[in-house]
C-alpha atoms as a PDB file:
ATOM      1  CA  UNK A   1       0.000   0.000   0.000  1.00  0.00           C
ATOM      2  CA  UNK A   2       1.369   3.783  -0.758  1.00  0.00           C
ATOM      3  CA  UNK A   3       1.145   6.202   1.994  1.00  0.00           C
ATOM      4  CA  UNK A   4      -0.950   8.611   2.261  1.00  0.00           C
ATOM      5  CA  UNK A   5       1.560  11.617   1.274  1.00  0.00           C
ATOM      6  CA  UNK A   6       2.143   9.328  -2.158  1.00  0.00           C
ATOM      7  CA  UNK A   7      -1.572   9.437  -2.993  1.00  0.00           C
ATOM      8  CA  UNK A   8      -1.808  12.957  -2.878  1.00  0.00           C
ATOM      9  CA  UNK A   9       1.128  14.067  -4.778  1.00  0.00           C
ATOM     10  CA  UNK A  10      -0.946  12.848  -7.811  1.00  0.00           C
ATOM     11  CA  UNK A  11      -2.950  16.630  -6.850  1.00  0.00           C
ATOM     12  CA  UNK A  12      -0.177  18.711  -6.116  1.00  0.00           C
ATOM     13  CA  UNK A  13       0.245  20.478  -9.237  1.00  0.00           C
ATOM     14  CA  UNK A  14      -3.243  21.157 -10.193  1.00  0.00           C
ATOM     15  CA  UNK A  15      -4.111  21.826  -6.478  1.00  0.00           C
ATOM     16  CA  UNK A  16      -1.053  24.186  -5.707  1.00  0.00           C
ATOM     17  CA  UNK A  17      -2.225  27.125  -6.861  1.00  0.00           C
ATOM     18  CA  UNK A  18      -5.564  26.951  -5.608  1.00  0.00           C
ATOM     19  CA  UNK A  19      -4.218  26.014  -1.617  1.00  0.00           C
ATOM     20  CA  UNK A  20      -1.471  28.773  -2.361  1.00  0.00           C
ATOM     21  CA  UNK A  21      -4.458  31.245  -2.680  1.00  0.00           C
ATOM     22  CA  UNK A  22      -6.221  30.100  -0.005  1.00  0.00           C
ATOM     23  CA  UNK A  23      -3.807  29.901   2.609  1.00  0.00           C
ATOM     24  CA  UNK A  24      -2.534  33.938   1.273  1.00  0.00           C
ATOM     25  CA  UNK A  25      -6.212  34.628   2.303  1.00  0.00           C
ATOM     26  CA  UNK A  26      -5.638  33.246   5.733  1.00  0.00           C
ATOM     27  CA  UNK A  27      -2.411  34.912   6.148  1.00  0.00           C
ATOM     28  CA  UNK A  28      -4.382  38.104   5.566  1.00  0.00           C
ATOM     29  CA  UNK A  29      -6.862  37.382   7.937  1.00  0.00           C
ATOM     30  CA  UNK A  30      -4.354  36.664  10.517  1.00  0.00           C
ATOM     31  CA  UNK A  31      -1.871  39.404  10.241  1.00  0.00           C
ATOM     32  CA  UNK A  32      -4.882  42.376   9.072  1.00  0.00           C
ATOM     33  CA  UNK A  33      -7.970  41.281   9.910  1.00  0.00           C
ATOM     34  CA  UNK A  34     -10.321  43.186  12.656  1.00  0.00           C
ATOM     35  CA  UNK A  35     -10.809  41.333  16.142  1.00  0.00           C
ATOM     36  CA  UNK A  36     -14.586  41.257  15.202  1.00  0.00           C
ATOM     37  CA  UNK A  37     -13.290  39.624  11.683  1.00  0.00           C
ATOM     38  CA  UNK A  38     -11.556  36.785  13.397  1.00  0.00           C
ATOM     39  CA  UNK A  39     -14.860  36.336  15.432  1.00  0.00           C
ATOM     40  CA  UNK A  40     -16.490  35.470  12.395  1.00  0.00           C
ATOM     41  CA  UNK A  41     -14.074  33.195  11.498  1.00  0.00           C
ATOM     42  CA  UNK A  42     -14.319  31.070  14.993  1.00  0.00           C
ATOM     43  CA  UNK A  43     -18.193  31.423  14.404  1.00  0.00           C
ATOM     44  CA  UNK A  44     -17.582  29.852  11.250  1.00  0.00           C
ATOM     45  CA  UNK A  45     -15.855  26.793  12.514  1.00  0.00           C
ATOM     46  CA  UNK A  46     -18.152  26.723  15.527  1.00  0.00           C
ATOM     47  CA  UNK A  47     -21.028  26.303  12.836  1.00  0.00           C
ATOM     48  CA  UNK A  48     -18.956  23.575  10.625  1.00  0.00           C
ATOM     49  CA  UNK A  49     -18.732  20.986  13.372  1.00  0.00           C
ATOM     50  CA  UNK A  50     -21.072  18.120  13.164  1.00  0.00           C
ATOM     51  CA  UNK A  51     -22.025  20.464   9.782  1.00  0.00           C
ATOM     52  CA  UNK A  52     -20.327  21.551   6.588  1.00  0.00           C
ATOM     53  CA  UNK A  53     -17.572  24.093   5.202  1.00  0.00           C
ATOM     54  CA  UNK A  54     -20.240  25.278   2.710  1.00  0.00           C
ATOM     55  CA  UNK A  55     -22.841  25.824   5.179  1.00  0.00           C
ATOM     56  CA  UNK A  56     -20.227  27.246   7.338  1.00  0.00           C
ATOM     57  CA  UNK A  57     -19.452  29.644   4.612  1.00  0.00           C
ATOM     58  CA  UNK A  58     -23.677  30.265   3.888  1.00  0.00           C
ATOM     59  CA  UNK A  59     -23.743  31.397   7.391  1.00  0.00           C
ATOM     60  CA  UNK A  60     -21.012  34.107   7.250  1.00  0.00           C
ATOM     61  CA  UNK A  61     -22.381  35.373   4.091  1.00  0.00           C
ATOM     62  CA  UNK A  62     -26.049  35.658   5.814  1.00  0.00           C
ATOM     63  CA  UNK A  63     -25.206  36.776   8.913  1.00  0.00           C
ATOM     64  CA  UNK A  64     -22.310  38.707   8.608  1.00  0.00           C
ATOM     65  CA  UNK A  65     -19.324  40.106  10.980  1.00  0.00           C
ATOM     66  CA  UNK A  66     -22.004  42.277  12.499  1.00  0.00           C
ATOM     67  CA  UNK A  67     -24.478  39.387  13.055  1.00  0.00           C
ATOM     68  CA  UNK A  68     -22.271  37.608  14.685  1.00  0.00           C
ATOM     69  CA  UNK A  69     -21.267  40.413  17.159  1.00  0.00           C
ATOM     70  CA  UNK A  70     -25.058  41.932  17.358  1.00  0.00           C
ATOM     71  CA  UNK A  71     -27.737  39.720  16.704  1.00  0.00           C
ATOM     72  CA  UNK A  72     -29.533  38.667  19.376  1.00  0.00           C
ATOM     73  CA  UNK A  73     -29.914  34.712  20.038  1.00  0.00           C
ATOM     74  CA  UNK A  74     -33.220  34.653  18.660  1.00  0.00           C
ATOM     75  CA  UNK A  75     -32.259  36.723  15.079  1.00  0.00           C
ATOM     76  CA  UNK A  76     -29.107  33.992  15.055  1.00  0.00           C
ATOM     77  CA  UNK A  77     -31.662  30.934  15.466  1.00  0.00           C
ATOM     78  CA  UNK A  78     -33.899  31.859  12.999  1.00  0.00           C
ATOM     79  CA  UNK A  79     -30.950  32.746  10.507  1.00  0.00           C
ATOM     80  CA  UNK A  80     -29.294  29.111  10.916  1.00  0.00           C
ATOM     81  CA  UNK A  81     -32.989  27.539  11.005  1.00  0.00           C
ATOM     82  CA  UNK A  82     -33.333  29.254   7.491  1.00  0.00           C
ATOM     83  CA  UNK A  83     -30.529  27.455   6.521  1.00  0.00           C
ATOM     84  CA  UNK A  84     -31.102  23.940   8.263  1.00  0.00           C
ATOM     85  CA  UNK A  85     -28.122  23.781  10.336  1.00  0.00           C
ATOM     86  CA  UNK A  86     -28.592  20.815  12.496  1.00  0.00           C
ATOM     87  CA  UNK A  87     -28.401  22.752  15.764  1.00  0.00           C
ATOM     88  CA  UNK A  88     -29.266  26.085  14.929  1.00  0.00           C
ATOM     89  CA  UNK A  89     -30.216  27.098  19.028  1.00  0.00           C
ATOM     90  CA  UNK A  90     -27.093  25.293  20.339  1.00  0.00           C
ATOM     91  CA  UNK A  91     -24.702  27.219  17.833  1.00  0.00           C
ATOM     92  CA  UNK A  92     -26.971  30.409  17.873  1.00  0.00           C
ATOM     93  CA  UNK A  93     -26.189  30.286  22.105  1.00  0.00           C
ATOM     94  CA  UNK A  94     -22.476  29.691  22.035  1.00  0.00           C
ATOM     95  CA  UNK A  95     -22.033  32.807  19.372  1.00  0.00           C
ATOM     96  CA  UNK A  96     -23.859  35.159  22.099  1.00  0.00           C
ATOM     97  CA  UNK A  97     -22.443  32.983  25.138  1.00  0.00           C
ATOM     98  CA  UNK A  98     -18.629  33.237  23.614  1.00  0.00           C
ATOM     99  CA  UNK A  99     -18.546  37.287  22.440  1.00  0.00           C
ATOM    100  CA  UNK A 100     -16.337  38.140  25.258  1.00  0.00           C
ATOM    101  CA  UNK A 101     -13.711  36.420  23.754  1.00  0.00           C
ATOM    102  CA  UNK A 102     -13.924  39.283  20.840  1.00  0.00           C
ATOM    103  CA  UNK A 103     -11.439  41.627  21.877  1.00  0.00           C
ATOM    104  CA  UNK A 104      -8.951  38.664  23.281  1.00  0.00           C
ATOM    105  CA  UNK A 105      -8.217  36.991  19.761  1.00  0.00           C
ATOM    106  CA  UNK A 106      -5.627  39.351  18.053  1.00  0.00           C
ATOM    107  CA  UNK A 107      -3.266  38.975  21.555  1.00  0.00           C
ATOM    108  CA  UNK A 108      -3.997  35.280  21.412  1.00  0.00           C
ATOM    109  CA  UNK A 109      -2.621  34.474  17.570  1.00  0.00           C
ATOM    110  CA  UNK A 110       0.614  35.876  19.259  1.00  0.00           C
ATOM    111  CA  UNK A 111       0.633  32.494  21.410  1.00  0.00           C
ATOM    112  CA  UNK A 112       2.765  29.504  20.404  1.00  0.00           C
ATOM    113  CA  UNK A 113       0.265  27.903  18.169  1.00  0.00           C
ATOM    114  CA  UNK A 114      -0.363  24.946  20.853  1.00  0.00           C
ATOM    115  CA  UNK A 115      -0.950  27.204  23.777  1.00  0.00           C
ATOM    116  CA  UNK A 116      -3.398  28.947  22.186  1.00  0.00           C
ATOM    117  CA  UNK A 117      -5.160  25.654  20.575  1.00  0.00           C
ATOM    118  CA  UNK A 118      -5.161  24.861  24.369  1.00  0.00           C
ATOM    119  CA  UNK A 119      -6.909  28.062  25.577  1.00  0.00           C
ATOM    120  CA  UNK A 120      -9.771  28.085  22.843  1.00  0.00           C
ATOM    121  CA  UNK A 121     -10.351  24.849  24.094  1.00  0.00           C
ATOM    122  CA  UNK A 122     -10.629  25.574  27.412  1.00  0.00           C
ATOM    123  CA  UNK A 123     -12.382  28.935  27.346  1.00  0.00           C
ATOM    124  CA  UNK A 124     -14.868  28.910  23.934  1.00  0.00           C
ATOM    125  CA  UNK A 125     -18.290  26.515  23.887  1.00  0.00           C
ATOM    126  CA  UNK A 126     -18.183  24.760  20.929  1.00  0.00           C
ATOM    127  CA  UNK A 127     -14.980  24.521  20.104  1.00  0.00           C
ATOM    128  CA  UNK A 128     -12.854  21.118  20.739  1.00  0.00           C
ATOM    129  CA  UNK A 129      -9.253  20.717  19.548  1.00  0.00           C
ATOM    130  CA  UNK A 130     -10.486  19.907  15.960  1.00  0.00           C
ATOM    131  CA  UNK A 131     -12.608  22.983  16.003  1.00  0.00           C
ATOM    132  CA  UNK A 132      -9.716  25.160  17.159  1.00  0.00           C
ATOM    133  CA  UNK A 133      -7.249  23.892  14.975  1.00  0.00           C
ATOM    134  CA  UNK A 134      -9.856  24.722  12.412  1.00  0.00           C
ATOM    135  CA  UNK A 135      -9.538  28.621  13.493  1.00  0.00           C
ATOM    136  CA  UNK A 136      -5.991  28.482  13.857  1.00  0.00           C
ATOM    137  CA  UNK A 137      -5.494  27.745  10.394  1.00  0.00           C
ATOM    138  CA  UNK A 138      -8.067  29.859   9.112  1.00  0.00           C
ATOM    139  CA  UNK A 139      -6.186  32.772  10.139  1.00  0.00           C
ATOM    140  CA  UNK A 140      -2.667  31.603   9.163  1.00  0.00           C
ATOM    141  CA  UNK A 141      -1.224  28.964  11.614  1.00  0.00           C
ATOM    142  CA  UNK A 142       0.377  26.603   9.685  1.00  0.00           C
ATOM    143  CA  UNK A 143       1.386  23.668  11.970  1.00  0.00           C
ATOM    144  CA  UNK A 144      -1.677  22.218  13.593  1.00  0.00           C
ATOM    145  CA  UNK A 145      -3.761  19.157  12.159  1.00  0.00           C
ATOM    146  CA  UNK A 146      -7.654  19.045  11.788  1.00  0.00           C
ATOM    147  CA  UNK A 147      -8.691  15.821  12.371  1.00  0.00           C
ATOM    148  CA  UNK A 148     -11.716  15.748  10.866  1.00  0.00           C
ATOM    149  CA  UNK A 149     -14.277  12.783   9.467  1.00  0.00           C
ATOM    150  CA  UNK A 150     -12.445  13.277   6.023  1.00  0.00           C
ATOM    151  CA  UNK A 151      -9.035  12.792   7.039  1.00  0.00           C
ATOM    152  CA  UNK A 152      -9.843  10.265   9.837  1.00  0.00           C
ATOM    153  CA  UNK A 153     -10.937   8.000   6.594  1.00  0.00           C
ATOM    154  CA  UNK A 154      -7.936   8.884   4.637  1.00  0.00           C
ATOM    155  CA  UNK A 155      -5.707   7.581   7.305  1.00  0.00           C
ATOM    156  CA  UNK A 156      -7.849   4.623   8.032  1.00  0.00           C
ATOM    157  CA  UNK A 157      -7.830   4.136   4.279  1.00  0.00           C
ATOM    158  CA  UNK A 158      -4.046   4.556   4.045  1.00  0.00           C
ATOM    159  CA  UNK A 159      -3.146   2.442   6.735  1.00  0.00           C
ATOM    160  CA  UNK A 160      -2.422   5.212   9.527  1.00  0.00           C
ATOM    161  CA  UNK A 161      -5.102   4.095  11.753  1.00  0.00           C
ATOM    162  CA  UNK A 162      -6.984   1.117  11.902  1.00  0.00           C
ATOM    163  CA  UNK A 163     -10.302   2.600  12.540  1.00  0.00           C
ATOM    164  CA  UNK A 164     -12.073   5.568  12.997  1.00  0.00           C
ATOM    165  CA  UNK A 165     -12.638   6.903  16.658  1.00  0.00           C
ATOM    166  CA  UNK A 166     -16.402   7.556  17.807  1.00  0.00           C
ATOM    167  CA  UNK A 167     -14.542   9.964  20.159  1.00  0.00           C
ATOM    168  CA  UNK A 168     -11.770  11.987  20.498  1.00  0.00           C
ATOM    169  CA  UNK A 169      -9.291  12.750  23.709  1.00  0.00           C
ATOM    170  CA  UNK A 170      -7.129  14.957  24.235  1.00  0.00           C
ATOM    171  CA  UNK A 171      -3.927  12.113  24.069  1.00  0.00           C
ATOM    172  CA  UNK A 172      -5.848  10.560  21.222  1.00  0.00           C
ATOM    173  CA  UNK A 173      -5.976  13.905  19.220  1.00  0.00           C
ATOM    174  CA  UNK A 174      -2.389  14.331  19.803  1.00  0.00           C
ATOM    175  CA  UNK A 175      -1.338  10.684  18.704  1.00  0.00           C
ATOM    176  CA  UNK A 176      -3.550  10.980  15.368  1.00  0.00           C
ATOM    177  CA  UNK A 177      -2.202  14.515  14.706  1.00  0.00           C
ATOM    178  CA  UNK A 178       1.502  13.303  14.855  1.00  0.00           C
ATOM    179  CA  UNK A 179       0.874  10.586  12.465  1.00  0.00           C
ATOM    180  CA  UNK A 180      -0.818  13.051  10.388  1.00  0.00           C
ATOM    181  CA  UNK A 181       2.284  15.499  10.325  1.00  0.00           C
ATOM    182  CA  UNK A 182       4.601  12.689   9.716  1.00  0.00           C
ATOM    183  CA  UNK A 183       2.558  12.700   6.509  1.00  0.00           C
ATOM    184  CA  UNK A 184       2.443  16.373   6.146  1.00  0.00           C
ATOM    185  CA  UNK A 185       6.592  16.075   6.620  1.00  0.00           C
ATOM    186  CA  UNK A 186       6.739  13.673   3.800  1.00  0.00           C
ATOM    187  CA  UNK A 187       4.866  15.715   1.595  1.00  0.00           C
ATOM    188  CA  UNK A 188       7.273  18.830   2.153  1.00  0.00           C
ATOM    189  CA  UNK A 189       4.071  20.734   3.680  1.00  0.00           C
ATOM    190  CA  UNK A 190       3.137  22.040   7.432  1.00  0.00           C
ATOM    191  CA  UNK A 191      -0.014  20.127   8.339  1.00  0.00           C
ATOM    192  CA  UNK A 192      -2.364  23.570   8.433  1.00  0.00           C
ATOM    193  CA  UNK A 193      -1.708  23.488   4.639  1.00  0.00           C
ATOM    194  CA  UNK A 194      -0.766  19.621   3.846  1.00  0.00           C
ATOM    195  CA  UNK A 195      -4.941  19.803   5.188  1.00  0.00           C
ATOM    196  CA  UNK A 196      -6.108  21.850   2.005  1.00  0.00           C
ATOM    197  CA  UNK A 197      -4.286  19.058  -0.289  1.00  0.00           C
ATOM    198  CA  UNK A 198      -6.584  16.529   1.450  1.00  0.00           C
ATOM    199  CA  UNK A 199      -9.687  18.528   0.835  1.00  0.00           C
ATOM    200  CA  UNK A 200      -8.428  18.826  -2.730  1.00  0.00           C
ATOM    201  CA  UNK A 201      -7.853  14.505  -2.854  1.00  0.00           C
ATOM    202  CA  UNK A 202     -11.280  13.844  -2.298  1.00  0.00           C
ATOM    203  CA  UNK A 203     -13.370  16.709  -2.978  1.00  0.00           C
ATOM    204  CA  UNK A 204     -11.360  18.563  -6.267  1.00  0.00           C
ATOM    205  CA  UNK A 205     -11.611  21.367  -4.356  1.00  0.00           C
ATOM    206  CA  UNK A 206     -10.130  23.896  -1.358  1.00  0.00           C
ATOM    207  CA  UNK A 207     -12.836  25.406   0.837  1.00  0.00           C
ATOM    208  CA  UNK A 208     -11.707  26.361   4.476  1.00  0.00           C
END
């Protein structure tokens, strides 16, 4: 059996430009973007889990940066009801629950990338390592893994794992991710980006 890193250098080429792009756009974010900006952007992957990157990406465009810092828990409901998220009171209470975190975001990217993967964790509702990792690269982190359903079956499928876990722990996350940027190392990419290749393997193309 190839690895995993083998399969997808059959995408590189065509997919290089595209994940290029994409992570320029997270850079951006990162270095420029307002603190109520970056709020969107953990909104976003707050939305996303259990969910989908396109209806993670429907919900920003509905609600906006000044939805998500405004609307009241009701007005975010109905909005994510509209567009059949699966948990559309849950989420809409976390975004109003977690808006004191706002203002903290800009000092936290300045965190060793772990540190702050530990204090999202810790401190936001709705937001587990794979969520935060999520963030962290959506703003320009390059060396954390997301360890979500779609790579969890590429490494089952290339022989990293040997099944898929219902759950994930803290030590388990941390085991996964290492095989994962063993993989990324192989390919000659930090995991944060090696990530958008993935999404590019089995789904032709890079979301967020």
């Amino acid at each position: 059996m190839i690895r995993l890193a083998q399969a997808v250098e059959s995408i590189r080429q065509e997919a290089a430009p595209l994940v290029e792009e994409r992570f320029r756009q997270f850079k951006e974010l990162g270095e420029n973007g307002t603190n109520e900006e970056l709020y969107s952007e953990l909104c976003f992957c707050i939305l996303t889990a259990n969910w989908s990157a396109r209806g993670g990406m429907e919900a920003q465009q509905l609600i906006g940066v000044d939805g998500f810092m405004k609307m009241s828990e009701e007005e975010l409901t109905e909005s994510l009801v509209r567009l059949h998220h699966r948990y559309p009171k849950a989420r809409a209470s976390y975004i109003v629950k977690n808006r004191w975190v706002v203002y903290r975001l800009k000092t936290l990217l300045s965190l060793p990338p772990t540190d702050a993967r530990e204090w999202l964790v810790k401190n936001v509702l709705g937001i587990g390592y794979k969520e935060a990792s999520h963030f962290l690269r959506n703003v320009g982190v390059e060396d954390l893994a997301i360890l979500d359903r779609h790579v969890l079956s590429l490494m089952r499928k290339y022989g990293l794992i040997d099944s898929i876990p219902q759950s994930l722990t803290k030590q388990r996350y941390l085991i996964l991710e290492a095989l994962l940027k063993e993989e990324a190392r192989y390919f000659g990419e930090p995991p944060g980006k090696f990530d958008l290749y993935l999404w590019y393997f089995v789904k032709k193309t890079v979301e967020k």
